[in-house]
N, C-alpha and C. Protein backbone atom coordinates (compact mmCIF):
# COMPACT_ATOMS: atom_id res chain seq x y z
N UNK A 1 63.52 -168.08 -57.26
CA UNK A 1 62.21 -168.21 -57.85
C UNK A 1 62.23 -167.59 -59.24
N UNK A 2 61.42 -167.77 -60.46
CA UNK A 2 61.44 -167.49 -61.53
C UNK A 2 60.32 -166.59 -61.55
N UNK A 3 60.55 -165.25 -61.96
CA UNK A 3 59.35 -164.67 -62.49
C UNK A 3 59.59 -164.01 -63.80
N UNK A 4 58.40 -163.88 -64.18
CA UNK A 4 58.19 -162.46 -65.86
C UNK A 4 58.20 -161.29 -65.75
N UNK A 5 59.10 -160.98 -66.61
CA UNK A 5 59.07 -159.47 -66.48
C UNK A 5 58.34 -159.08 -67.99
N UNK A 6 57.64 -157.70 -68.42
CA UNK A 6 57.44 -157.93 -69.69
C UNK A 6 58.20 -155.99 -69.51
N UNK A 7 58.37 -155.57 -70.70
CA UNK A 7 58.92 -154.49 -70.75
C UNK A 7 58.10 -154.11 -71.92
N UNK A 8 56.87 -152.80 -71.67
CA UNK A 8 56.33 -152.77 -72.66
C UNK A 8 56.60 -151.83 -73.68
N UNK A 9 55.44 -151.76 -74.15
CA UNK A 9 55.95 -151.44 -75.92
C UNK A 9 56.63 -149.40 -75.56
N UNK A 10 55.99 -148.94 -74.64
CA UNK A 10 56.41 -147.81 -74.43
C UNK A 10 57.63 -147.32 -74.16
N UNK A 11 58.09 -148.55 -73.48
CA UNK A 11 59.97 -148.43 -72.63
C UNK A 11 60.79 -148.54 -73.62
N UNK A 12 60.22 -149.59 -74.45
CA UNK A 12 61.34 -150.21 -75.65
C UNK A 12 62.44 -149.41 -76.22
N UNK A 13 62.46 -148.54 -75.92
CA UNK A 13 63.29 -147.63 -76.14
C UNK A 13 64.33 -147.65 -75.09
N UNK A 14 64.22 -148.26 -74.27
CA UNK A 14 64.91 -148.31 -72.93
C UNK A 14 65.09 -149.28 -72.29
N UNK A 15 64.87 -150.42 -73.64
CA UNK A 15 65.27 -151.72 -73.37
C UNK A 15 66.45 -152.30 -72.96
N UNK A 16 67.39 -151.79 -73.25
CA UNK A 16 68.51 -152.58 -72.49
C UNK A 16 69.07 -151.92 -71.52
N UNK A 17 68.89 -150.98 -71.19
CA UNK A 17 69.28 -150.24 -70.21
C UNK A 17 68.26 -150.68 -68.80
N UNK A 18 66.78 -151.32 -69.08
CA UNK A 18 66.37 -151.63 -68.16
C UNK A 18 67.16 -153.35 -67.69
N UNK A 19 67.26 -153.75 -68.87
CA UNK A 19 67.31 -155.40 -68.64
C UNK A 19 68.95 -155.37 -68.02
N UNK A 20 69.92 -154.28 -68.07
CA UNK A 20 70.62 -154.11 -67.41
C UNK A 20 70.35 -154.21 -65.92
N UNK A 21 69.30 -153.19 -65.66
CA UNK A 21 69.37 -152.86 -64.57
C UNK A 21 68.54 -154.25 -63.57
N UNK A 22 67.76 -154.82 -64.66
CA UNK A 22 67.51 -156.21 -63.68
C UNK A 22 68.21 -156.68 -63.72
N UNK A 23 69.27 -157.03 -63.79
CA UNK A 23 70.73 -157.50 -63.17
C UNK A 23 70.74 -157.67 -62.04
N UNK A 24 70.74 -156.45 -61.59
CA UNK A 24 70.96 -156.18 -60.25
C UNK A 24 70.41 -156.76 -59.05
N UNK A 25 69.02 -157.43 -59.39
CA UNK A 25 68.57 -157.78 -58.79
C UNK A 25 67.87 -159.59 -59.04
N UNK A 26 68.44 -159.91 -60.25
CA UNK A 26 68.31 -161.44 -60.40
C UNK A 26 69.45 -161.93 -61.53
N UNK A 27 69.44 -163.00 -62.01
CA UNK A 27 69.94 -163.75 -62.94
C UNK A 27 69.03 -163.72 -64.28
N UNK A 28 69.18 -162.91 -65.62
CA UNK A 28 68.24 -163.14 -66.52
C UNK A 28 68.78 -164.28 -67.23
N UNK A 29 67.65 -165.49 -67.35
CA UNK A 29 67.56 -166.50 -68.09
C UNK A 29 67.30 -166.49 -69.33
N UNK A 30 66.57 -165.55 -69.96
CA UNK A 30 66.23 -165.32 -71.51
C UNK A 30 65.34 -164.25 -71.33
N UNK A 31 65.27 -163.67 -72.36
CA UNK A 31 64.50 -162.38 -72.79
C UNK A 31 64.22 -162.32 -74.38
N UNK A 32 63.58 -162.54 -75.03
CA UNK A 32 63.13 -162.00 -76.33
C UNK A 32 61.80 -161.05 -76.96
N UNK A 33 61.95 -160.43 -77.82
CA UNK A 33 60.76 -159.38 -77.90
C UNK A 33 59.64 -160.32 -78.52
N UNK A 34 58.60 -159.78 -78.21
CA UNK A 34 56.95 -160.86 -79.04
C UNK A 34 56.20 -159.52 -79.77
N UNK A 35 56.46 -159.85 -80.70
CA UNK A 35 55.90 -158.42 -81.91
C UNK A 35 54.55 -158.92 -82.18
N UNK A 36 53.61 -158.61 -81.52
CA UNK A 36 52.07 -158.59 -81.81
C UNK A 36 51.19 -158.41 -82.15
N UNK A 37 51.78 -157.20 -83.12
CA UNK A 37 50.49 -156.24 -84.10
C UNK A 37 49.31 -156.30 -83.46
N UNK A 38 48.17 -156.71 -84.17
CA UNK A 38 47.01 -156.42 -84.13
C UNK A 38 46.37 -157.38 -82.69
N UNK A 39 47.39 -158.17 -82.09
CA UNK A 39 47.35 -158.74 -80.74
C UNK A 39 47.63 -157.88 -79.60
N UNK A 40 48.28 -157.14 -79.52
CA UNK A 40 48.81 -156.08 -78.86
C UNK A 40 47.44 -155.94 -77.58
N UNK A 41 46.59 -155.13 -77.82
CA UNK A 41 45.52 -154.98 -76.68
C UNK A 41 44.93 -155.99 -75.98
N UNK A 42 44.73 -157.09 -77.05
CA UNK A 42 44.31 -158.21 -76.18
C UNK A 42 45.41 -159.23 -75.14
N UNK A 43 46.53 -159.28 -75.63
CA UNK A 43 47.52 -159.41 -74.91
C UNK A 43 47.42 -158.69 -73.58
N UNK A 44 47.70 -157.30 -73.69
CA UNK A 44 47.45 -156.46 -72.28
C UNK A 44 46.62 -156.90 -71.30
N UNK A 45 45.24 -157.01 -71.90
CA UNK A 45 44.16 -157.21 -71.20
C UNK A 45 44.53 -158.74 -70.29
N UNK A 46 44.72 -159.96 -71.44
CA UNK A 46 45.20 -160.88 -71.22
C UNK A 46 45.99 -161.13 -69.47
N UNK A 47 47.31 -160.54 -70.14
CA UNK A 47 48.16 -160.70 -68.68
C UNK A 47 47.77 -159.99 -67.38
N UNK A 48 46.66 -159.06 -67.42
CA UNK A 48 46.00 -158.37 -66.09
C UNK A 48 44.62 -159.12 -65.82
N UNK A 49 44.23 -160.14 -66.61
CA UNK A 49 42.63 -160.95 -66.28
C UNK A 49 42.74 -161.37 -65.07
N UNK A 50 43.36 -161.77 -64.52
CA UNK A 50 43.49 -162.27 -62.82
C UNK A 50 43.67 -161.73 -62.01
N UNK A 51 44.09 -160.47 -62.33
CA UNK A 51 44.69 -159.34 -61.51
C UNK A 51 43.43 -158.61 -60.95
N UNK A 52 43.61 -157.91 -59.53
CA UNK A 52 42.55 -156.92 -59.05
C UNK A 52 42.64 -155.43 -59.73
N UNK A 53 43.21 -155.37 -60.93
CA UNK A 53 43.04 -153.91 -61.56
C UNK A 53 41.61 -153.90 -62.08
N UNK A 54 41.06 -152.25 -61.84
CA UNK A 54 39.50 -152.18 -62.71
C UNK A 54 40.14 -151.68 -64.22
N UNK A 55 38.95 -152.49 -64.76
CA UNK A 55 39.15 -152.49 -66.10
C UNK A 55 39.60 -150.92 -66.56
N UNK A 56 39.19 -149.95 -66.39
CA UNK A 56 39.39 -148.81 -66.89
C UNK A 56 40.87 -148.53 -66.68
N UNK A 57 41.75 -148.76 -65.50
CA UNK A 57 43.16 -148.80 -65.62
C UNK A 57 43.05 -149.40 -66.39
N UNK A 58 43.27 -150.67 -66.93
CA UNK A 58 43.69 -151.48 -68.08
C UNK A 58 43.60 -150.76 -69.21
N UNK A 59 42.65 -150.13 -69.77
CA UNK A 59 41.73 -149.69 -71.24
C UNK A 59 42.53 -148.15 -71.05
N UNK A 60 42.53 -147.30 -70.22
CA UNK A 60 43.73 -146.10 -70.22
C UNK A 60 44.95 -146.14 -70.58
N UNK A 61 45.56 -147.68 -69.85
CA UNK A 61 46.88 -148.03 -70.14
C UNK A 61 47.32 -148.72 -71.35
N UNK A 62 46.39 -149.40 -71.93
CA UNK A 62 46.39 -149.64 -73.59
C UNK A 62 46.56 -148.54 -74.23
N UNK A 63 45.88 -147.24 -73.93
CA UNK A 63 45.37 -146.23 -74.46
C UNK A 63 46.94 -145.55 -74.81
N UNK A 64 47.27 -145.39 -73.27
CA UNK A 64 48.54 -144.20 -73.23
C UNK A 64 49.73 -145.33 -73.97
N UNK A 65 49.48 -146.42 -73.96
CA UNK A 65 50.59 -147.30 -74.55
C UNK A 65 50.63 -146.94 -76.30
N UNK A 66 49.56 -147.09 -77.00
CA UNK A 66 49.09 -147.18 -78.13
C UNK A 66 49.21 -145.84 -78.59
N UNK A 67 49.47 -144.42 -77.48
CA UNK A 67 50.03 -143.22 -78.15
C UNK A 67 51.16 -142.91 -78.14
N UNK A 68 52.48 -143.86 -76.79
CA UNK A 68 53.64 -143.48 -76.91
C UNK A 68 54.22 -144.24 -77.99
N UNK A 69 54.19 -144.73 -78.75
CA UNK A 69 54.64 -145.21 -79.83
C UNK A 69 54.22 -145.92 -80.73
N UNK A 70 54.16 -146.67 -82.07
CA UNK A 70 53.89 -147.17 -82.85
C UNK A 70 53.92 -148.90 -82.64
N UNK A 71 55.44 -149.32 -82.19
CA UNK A 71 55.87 -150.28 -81.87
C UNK A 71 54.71 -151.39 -81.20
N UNK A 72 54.06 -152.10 -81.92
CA UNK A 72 53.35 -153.28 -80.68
C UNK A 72 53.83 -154.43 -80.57
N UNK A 73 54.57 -153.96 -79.74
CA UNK A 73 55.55 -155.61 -78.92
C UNK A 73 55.98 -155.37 -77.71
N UNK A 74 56.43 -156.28 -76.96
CA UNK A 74 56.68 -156.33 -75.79
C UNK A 74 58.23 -157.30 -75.35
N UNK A 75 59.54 -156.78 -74.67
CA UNK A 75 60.52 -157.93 -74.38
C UNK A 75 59.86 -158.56 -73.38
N UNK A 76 60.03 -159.97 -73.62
CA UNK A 76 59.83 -160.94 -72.04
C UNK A 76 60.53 -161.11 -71.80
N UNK A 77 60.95 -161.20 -70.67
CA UNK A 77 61.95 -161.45 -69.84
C UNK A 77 61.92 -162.01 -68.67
N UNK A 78 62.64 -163.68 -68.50
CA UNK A 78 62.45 -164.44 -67.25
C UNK A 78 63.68 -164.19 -66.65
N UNK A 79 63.00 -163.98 -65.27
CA UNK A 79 64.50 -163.92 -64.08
C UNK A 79 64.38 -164.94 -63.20
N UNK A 80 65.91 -165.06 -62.89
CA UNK A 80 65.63 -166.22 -61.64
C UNK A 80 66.00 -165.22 -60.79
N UNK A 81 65.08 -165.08 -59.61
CA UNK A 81 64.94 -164.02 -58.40
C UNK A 81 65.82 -164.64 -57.17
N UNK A 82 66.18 -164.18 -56.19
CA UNK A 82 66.52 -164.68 -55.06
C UNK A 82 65.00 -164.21 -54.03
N UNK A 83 64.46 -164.86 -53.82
CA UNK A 83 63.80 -164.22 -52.57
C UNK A 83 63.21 -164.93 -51.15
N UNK A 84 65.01 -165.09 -50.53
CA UNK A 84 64.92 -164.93 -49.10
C UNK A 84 64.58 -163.77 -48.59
N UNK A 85 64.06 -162.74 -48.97
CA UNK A 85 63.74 -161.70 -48.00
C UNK A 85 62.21 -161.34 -48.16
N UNK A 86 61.48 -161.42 -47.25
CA UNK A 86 60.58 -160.59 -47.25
C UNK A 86 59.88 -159.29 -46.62
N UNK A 87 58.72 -159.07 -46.87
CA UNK A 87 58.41 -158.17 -45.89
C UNK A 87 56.80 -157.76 -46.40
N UNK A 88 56.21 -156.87 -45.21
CA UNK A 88 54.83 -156.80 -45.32
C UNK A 88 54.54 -155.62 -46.21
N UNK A 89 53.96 -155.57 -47.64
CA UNK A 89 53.44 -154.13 -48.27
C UNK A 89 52.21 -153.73 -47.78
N UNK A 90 52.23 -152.52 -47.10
CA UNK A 90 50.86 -152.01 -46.84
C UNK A 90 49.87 -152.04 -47.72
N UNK A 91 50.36 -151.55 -48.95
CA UNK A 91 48.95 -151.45 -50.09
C UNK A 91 48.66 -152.37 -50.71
N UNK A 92 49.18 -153.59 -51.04
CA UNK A 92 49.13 -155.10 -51.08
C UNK A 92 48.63 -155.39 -50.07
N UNK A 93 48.67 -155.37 -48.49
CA UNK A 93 47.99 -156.60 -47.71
C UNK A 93 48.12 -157.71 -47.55
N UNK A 94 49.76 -157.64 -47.70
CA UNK A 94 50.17 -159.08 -47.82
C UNK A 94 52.04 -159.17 -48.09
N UNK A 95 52.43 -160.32 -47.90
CA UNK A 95 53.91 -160.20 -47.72
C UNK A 95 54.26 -160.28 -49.06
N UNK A 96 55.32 -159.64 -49.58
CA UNK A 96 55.96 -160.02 -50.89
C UNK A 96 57.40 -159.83 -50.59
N UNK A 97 57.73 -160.61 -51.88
CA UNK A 97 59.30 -161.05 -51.96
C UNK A 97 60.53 -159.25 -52.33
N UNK A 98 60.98 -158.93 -51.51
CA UNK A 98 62.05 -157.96 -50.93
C UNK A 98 62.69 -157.42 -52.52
N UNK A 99 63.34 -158.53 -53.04
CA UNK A 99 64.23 -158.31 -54.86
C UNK A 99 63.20 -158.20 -56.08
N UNK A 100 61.82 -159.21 -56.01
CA UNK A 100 61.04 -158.61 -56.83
C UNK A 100 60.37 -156.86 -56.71
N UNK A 101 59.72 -156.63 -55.61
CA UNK A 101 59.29 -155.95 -55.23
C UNK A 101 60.07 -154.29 -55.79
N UNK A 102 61.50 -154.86 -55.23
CA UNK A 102 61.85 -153.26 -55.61
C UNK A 102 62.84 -153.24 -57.16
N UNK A 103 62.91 -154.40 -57.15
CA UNK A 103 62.98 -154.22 -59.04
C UNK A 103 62.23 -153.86 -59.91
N UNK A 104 60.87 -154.21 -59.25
CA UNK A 104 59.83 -153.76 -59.79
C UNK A 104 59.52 -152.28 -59.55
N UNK A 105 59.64 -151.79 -58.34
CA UNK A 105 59.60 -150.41 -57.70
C UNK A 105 60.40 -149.24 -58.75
N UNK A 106 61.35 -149.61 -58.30
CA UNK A 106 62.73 -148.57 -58.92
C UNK A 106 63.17 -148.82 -60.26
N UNK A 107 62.23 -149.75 -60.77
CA UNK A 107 62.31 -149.69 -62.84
C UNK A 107 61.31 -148.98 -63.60
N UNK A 108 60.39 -149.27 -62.72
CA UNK A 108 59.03 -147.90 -62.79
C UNK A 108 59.72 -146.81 -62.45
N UNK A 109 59.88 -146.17 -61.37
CA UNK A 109 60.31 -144.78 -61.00
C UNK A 109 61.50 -144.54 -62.19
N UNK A 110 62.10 -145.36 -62.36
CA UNK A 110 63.43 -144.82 -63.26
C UNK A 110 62.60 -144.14 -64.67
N UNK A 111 62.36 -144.97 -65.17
CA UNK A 111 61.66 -144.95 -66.72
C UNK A 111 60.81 -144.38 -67.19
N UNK A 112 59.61 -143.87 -65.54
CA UNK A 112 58.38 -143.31 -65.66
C UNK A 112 58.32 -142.04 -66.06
N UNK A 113 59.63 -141.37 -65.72
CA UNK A 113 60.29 -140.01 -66.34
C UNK A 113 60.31 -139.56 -67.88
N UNK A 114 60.69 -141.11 -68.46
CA UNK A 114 61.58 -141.18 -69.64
C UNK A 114 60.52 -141.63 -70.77
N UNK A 115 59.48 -141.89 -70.13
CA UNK A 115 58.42 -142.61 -71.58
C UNK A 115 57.55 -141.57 -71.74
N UNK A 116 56.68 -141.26 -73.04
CA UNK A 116 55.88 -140.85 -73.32
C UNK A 116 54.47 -141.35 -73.07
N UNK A 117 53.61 -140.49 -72.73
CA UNK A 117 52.00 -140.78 -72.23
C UNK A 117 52.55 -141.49 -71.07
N UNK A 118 53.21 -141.53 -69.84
CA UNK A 118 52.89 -142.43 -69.13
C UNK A 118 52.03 -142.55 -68.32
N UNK A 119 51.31 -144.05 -67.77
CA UNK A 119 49.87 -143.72 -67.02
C UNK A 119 49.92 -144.96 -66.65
N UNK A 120 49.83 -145.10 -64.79
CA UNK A 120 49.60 -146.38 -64.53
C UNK A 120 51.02 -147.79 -64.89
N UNK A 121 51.74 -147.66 -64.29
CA UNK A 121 53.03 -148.36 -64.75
C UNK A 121 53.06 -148.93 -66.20
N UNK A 122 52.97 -148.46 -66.70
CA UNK A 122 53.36 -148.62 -68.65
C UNK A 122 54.20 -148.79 -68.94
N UNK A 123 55.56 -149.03 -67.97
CA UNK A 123 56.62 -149.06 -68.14
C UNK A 123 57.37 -151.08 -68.44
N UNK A 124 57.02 -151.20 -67.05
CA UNK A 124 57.30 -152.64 -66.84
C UNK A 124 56.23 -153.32 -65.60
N UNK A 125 55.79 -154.84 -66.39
CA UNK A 125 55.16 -155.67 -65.37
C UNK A 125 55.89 -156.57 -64.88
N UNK A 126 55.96 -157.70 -63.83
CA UNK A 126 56.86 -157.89 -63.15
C UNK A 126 56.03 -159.24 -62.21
N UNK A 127 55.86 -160.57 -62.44
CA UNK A 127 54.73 -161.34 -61.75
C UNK A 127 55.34 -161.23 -60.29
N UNK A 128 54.52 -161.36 -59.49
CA UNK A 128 55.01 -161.19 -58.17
C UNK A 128 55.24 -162.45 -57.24
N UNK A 129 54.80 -163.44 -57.53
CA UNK A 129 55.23 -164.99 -57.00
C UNK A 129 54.41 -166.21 -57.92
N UNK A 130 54.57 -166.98 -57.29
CA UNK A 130 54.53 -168.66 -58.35
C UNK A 130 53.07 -168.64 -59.20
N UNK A 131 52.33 -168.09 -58.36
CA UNK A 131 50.68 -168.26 -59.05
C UNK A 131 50.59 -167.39 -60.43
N UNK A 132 51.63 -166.06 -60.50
CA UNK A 132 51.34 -165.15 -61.14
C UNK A 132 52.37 -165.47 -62.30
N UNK A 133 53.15 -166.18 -61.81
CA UNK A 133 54.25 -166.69 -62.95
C UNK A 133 53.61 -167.72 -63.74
N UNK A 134 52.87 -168.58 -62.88
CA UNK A 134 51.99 -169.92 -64.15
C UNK A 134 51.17 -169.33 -64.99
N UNK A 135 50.41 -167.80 -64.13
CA UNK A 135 49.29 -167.69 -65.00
C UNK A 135 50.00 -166.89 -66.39
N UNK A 136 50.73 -166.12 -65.86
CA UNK A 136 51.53 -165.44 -67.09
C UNK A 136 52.09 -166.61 -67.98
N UNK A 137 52.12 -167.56 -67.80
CA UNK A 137 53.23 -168.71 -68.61
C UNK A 137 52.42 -169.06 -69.38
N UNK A 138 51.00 -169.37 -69.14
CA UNK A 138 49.63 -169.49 -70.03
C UNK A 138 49.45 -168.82 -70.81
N UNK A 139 49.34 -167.59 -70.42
CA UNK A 139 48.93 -166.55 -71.02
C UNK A 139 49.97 -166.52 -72.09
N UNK A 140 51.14 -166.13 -72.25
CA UNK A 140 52.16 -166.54 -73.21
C UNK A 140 52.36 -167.40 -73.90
N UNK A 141 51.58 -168.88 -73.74
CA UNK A 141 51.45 -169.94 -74.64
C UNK A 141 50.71 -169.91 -75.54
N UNK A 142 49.56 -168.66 -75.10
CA UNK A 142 48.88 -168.66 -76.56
C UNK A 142 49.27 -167.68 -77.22
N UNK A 143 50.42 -166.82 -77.01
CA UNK A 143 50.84 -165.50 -78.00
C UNK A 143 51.98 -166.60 -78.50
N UNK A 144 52.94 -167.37 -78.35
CA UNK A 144 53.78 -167.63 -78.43
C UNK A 144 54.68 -169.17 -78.00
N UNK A 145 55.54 -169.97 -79.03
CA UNK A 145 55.46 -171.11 -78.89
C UNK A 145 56.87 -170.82 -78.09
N UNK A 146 57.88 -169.65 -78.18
CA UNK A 146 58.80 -169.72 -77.78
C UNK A 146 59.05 -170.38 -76.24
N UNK A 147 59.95 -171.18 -76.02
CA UNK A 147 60.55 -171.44 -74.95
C UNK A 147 60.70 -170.53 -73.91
N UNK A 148 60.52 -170.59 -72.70
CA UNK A 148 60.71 -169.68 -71.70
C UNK A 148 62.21 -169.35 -71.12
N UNK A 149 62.81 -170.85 -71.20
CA UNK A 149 63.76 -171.19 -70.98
C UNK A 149 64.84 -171.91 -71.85
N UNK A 150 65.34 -171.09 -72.60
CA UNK A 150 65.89 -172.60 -73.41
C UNK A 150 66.99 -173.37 -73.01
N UNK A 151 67.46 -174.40 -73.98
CA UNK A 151 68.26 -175.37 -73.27
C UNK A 151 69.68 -175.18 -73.66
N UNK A 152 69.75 -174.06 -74.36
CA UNK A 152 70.91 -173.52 -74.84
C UNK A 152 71.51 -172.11 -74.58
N UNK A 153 72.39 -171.57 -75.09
CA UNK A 153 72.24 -170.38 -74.53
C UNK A 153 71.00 -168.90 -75.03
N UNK A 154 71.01 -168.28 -74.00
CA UNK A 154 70.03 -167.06 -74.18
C UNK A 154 70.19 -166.26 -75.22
N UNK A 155 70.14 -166.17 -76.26
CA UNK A 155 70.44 -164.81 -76.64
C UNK A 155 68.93 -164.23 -77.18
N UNK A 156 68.58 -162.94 -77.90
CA UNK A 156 67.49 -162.31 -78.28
C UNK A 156 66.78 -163.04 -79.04
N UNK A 157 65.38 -162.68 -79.13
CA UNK A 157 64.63 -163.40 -80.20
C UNK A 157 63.61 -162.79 -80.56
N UNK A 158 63.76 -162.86 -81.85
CA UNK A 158 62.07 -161.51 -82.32
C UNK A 158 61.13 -162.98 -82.52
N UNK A 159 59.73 -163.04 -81.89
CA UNK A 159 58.89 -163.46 -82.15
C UNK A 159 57.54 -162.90 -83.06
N UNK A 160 57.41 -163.06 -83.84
CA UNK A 160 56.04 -162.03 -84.52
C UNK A 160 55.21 -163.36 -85.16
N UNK A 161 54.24 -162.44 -84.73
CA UNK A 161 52.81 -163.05 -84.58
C UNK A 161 51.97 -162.44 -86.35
N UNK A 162 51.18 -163.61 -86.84
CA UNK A 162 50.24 -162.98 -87.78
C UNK A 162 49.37 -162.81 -87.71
């Protein structure tokens, strides 16, 4: 399965050492940074509109983002996931996929150490199955014309926005 990862502006510092470490747990198809300036917050807000977070996480986590560093951009990063495995998350309420789940788990815990202001996973987002991958794919069409996938090989790409 394909999902988004975004690695935000706070980690960036710990960018390849994370996109390493999703290795481990999928195939990365492409990754490039989307430099957003003065897009930056609305973006945030953006990729959590569907989501059951209350707004005030969101508006904290802009907050603590917008003090650990200067930088407003974000790497995207699509993986192709394996997920034959599942299992039931208690605090979800619902089954999720086994390789997203704890890629997502244990890239937070790693990093959450290592960033400044952190609050509320500021580290890395991570869509959790097909619905959350289209809506993120939207959501990215209007920051950005880049390809998700390209038809060539992967390598980095600075996208910046005016």
């Amino acid at each position: 399965m394909l999902s988004i990862g975004v690695i935000w502006n706070s980690a960036h510092d710990f960018k390849e050492y994370i996109l390493s470490d999703i290795t481990e747990y999928g195939e990365i198809l492409n990754s490039y940074d989307l430099i957003l300036g003065d897009n930056y917050q609305s973006f945030v807000r953006d990729i959590y509109c569907s989501d059951s977070i209350d707004d005030w996480k969101i508006e904290k986590k802009i907050e603590a983002m917008n003090h650990s560093c200067d930088y407003q951009g974000v790497t995207i990063v699509v993986i192709d996931v394996d997920i034959t495995e599942q299992y039931y998350h208690p605090y979800k309420k619902k089954m999720v996929y086994a390789n997203l789940d704890r890629m997502k788990t244990n890239i937070r815990k790693k990093y959450s150490k290592l960033v400044s202001f952190y609050f509320f996973d500021n580290v890395f987002h991570l869509t959790d199955d097909e619905k959350e991958y289209e809506e993120c794919v939207e959501v990215l069409s209007r920051y950005t014309d880049e390809e998700l996938i390209p038809k060539q090989d992967s390598k980095v790409k600075k996208i910046i926005l005016n």
